[in-house]
Protein backbone atom coordinates (compact mmCIF):
# COMPACT_ATOMS: atom_id res chain seq x y z
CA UNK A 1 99.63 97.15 -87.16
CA UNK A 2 98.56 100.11 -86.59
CA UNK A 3 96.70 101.54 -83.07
CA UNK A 4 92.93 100.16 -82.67
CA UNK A 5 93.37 97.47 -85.41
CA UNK A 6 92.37 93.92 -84.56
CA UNK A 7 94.34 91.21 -84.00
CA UNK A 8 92.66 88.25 -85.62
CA UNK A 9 95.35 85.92 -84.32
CA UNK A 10 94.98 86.75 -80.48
CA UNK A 11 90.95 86.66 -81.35
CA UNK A 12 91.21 83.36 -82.42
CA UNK A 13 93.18 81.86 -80.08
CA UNK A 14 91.55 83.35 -76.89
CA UNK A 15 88.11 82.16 -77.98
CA UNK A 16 89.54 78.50 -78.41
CA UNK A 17 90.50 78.90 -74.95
CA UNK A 18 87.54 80.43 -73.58
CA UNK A 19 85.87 76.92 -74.38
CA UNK A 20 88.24 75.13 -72.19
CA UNK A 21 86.47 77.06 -69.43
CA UNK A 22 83.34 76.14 -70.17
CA UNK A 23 83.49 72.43 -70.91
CA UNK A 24 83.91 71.11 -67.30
CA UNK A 25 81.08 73.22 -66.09
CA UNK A 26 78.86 72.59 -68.89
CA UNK A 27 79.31 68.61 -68.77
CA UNK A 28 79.00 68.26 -64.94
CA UNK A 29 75.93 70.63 -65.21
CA UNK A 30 73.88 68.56 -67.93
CA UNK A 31 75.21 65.40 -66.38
CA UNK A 32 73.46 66.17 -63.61
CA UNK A 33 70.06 67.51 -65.28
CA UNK A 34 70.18 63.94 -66.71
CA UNK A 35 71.22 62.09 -63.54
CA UNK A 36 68.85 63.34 -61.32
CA UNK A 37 65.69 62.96 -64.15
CA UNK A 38 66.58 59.54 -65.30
CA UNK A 39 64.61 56.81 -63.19
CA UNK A 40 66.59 54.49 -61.54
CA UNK A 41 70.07 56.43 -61.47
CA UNK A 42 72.02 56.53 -58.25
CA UNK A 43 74.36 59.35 -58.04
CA UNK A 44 75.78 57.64 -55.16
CA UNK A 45 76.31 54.79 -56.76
CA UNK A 46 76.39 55.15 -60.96
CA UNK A 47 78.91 56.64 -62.45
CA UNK A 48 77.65 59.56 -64.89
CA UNK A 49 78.96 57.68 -68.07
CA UNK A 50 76.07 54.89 -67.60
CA UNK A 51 74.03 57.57 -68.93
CA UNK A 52 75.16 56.86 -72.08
CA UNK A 53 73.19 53.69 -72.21
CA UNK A 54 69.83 52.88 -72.41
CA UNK A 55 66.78 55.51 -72.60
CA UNK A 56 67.39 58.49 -73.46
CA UNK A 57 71.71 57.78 -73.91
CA UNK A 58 72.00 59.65 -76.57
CA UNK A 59 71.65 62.83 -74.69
CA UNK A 60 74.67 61.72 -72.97
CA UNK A 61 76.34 60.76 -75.49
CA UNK A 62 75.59 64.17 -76.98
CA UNK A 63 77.10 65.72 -73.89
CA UNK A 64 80.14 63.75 -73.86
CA UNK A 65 80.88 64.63 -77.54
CA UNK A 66 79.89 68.22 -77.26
CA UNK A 67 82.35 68.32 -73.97
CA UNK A 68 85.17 66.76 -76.59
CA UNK A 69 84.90 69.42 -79.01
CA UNK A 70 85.42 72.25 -76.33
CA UNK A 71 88.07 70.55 -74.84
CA UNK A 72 89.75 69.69 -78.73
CA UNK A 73 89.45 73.78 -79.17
CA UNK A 74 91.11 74.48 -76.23
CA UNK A 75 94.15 71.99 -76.55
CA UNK A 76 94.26 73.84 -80.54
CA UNK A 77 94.43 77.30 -78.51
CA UNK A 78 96.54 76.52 -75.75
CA UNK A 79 98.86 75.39 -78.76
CA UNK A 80 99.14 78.86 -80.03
CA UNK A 81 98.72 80.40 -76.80
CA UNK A 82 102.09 78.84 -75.49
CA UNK A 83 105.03 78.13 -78.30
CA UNK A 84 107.43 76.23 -76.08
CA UNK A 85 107.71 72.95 -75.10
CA UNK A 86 105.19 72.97 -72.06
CA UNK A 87 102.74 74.64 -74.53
CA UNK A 88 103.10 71.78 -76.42
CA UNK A 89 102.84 69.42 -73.77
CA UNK A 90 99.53 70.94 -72.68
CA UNK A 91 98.24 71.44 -76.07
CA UNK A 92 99.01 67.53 -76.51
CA UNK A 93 97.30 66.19 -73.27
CA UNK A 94 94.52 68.14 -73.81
CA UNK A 95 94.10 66.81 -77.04
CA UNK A 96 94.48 63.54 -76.02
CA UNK A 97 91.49 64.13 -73.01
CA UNK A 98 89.28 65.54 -75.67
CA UNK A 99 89.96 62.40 -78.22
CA UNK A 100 89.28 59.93 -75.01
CA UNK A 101 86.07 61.23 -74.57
CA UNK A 102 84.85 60.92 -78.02
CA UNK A 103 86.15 57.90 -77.50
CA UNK A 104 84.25 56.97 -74.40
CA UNK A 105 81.00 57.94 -76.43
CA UNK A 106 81.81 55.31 -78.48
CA UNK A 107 82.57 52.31 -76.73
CA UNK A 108 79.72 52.35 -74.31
CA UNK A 109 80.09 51.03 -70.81
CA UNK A 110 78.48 48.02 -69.67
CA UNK A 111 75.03 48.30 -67.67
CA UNK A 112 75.40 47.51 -63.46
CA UNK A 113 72.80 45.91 -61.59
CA UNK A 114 70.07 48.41 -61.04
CA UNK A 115 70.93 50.84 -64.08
CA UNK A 116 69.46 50.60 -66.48
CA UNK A 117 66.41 49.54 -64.56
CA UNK A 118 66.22 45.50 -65.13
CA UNK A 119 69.29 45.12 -66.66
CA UNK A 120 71.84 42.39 -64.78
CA UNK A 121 75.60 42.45 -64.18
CA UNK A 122 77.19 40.10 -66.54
CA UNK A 123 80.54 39.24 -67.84
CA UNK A 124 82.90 43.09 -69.07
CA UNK A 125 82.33 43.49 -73.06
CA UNK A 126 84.87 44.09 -75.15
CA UNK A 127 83.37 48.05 -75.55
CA UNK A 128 83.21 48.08 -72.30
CA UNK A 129 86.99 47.24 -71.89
CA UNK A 130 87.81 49.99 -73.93
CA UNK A 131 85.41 52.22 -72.14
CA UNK A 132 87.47 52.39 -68.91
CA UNK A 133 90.71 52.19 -71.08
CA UNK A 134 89.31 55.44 -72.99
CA UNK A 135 88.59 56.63 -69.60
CA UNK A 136 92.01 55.81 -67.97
CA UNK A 137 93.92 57.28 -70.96
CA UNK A 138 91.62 60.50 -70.61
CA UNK A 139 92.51 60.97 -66.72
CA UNK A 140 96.31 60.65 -67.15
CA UNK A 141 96.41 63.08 -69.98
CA UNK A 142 94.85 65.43 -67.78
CA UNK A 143 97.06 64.48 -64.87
CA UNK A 144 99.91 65.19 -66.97
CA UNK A 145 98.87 68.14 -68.35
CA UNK A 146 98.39 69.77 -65.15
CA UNK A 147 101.94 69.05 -64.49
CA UNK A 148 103.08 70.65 -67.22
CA UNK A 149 101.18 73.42 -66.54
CA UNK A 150 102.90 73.30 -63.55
CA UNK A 151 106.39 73.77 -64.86
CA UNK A 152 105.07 76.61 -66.97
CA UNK A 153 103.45 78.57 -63.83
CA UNK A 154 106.60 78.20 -62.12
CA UNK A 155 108.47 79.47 -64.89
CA UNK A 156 106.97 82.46 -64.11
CA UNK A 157 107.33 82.66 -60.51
CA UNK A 158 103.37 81.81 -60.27
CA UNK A 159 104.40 79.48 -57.36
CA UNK A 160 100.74 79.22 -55.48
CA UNK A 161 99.45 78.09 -58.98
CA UNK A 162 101.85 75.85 -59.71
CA UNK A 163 101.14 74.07 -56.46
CA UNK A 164 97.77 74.08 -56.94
CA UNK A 165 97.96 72.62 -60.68
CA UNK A 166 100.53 69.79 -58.92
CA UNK A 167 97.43 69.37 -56.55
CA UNK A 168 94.76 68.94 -58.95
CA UNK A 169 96.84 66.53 -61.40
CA UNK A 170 97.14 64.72 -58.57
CA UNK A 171 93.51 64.30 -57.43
CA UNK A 172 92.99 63.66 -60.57
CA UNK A 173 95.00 60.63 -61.17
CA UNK A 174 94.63 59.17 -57.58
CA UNK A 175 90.51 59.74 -58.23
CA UNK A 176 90.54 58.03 -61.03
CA UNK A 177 92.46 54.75 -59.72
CA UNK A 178 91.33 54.61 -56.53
CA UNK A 179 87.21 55.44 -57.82
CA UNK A 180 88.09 52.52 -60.41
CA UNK A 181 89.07 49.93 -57.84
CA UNK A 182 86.26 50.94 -55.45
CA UNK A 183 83.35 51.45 -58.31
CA UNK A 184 80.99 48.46 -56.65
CA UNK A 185 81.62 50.65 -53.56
CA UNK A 186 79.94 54.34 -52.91
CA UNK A 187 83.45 55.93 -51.97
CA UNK A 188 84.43 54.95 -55.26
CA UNK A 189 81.39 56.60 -57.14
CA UNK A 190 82.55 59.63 -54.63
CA UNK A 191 86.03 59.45 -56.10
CA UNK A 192 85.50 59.24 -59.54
CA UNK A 193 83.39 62.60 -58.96
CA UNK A 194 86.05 63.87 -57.24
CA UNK A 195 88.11 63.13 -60.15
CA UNK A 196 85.83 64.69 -62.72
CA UNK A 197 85.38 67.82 -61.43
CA UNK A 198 89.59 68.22 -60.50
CA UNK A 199 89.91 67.80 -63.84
CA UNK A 200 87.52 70.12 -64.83
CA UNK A 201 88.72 72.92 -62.54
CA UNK A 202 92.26 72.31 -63.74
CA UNK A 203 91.11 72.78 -67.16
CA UNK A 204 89.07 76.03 -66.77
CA UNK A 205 92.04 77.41 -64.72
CA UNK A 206 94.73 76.65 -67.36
CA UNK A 207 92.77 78.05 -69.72
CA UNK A 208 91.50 81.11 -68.35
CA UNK A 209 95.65 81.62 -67.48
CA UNK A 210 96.77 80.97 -71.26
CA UNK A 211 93.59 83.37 -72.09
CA UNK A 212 95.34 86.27 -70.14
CA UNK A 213 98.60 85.42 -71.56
CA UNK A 214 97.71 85.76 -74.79
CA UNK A 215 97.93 89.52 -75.93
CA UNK A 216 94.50 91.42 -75.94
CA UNK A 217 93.27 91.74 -79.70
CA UNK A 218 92.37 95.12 -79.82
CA UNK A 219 96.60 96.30 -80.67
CA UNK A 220 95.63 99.82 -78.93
CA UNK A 221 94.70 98.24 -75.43
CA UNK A 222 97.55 95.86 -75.41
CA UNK A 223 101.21 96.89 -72.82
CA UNK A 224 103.66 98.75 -74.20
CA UNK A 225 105.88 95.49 -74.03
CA UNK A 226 103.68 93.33 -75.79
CA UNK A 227 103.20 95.71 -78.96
CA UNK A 228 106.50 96.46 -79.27
């Protein structure tokens, strides 16, 4: 390839990953729009996926699948980003994260007392079973993802990152479980946030790493060791 010529490949693959730094941000930010102008929602005590029913759920819903579809292109880029066997295993969580949430936006979660307004607690519904299973699987893939990532970062003698990937996987998973067993409580609403946005950071940092690992496309501006 000759000097100044374009590397399709590397163009491709770092703009699947440059979604996997914007899907966190851009489902917590809409989330919120939605949370805070939807009457009757409780940030301190709803969890953001009881959006998804009711009034208005289908902007939600929308979110949730959008969010998926980042988060599908970025387990696809991290895939060519990284051809090893931690590449693969954070290509494959990721996927797995994005396919739970498309999931989620599927089997709807049952309405709480309060949300929506005049509905009652009753008895868990079968979607709403597999709404926190979705949800469970979803958190774990990310928990092991950032693991992975882990390994990879200290591969490379990144040891500060690796730490901090360790960190967030484990937020992550511990968020998750503990926010799930608490969720009649306020901590637990806390936690689950808590969660969410660990995983979200994990994934916009992974990403934006694989992005700078991935040889710039312009052949002319990339090292000397890379284009040889």
């Amino acid at each position: 390839m000759a000097e100044g010529e374009l590397d399709a490949s590397a163009a491709v693959t770092r703009s699947l990953l440059g979604w996997g730094v914007v899907a966190g941000p851009f489902s917590v930010v809409v989330g919120l729009v939605l949370a805070l102008t939807r009457p009757g929602f409780d940030l301190s005590h709803h969890a953001l996926s009881l959006l998804m029913i009711g009034e208005h759920g289908w902007l939600q819903r929308t979110n949730l699948v959008l969010t998926a579809l980042m988060v599908l292109a970025a387990a696809v880029g991290a895939g060519r980003a990284l051809r090893d066997g931690r590449g693969l295993a954070i290509a494959t969580t990721t996927a797995v994260y994005g396919l739970a949430l498309l999931a989620s936006a599927v089997a709807l979660p049952d309405p709480v007392a309060g949300f929506p307004p005049g509905s009652p607690s009753g008895p868990i519904s079968t979607h709403g079973l597999l709404h926190i299973v979705f949800g469970a699987i979803g958190f774990l893939a990310l928990a092991v993802g950032a693991s992975a990532d882990a390994r990879w970062r200290a591969s490379l003698g990144e040891r500060g990152a690796a730490r901090r990937s360790q960190l967030l996987g484990a937020v992550v998973l511990v968020g998750f479980l503990a926010g799930a067993a608490l969720a009649q409580l306020a901590v637990g609403t806390l936690l689950l946030w808590v969660a969410v946005l660990a995983g979200s950071t994990w994934l916009a940092l992974a990403s934006a790493r694989l992005y700078a690992h991935v040889p710039h496309p312009l052949y002319g501006r990339r090292p000397a060791a890379a284009a040889g």
